[in-house]
Protein backbone atom coordinates (compact mmCIF):
# COMPACT_ATOMS: atom_id res chain seq x y z
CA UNK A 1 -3.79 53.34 -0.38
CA UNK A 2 -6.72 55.13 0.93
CA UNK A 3 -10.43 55.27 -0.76
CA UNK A 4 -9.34 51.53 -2.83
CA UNK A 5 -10.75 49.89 0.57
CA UNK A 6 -9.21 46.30 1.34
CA UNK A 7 -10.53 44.26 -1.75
CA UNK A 8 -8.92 47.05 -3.82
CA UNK A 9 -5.43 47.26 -2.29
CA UNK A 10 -5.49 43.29 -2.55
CA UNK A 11 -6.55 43.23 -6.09
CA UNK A 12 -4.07 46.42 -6.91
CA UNK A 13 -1.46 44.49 -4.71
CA UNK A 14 -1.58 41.36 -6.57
CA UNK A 15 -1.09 43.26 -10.20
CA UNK A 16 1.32 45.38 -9.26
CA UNK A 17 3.25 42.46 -7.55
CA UNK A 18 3.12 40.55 -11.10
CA UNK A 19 4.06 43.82 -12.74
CA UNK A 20 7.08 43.75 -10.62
CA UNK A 21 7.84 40.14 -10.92
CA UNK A 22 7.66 40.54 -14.66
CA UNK A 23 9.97 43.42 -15.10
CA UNK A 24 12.71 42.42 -12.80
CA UNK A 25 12.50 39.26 -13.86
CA UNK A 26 11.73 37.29 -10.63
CA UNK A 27 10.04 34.17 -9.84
CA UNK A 28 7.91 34.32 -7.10
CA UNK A 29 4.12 33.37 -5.47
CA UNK A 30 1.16 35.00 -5.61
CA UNK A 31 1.29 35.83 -1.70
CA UNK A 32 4.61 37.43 -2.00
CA UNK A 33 3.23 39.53 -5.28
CA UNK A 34 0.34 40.54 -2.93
CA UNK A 35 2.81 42.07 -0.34
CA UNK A 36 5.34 43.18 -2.66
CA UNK A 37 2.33 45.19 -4.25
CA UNK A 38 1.12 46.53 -1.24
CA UNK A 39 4.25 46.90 0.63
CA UNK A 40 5.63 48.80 -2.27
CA UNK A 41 2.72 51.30 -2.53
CA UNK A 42 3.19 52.24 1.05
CA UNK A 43 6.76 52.86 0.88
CA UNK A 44 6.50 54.79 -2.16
CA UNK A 45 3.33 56.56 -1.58
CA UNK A 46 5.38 57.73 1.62
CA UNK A 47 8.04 58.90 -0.18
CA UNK A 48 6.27 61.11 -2.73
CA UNK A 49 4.36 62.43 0.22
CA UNK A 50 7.05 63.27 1.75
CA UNK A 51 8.78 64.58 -1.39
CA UNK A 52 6.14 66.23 -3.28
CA UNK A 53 3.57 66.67 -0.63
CA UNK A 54 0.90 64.36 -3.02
CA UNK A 55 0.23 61.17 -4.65
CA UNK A 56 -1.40 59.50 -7.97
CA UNK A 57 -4.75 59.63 -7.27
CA UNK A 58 -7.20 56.45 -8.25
CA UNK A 59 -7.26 52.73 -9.41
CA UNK A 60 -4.31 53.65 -11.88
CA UNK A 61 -2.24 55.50 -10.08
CA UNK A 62 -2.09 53.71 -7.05
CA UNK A 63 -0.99 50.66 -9.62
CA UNK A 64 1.75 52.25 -11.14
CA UNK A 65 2.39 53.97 -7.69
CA UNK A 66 2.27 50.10 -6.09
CA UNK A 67 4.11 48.70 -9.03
CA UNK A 68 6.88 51.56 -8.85
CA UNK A 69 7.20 50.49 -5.19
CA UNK A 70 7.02 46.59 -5.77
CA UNK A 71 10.64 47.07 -8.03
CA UNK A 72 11.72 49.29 -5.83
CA UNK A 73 11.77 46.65 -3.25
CA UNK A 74 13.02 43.93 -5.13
CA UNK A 75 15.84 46.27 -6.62
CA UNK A 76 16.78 46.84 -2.30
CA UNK A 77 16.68 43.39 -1.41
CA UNK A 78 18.75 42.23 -4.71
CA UNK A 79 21.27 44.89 -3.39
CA UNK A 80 20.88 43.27 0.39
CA UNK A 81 20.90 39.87 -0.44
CA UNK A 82 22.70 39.88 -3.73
CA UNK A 83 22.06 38.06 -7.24
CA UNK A 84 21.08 35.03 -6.04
């Protein structure tokens, strides 16, 4: 998440984390929203790197980028870990 600086990838983090939580209907805290959010963006930002050779630019993107990311995650670990 480069040019967002720290505060930003928190703050983007944190919302896309809820995002996240909300559509795949989780229940989790506001720490694990933070890293889901941020965790998420990486991963994904990676891939459409890798992929397309770019990325959503800006505040926005990088949410729906992060948020993207965030289900993507919990959609992995469900398939790891199971229902539960």
């Amino acid at each position: 998440m480069t040019g967002i600086g720290w505060i930003g990838s928190l703050i983007i983090g944190a919302l896309a984390g809820w995002i996240a939580e909300k559509i795949m209907k989780t229940d989790q805290s506001l720490i694990m929203n933070i890293v889901l959010g941020i965790v998420g963006a990486l991963v994904l930002n990676w891939l459409l790197i890798a992929i397309l050779g770019t990325t959503l630019g800006g505040w926005i993107g990088q949410l729906i980028v992060a948020a993207a990311g965030a289900c993507l995650l919990i959609y992995v670990t469900r398939l790891i870990r199971g229902r539960s």
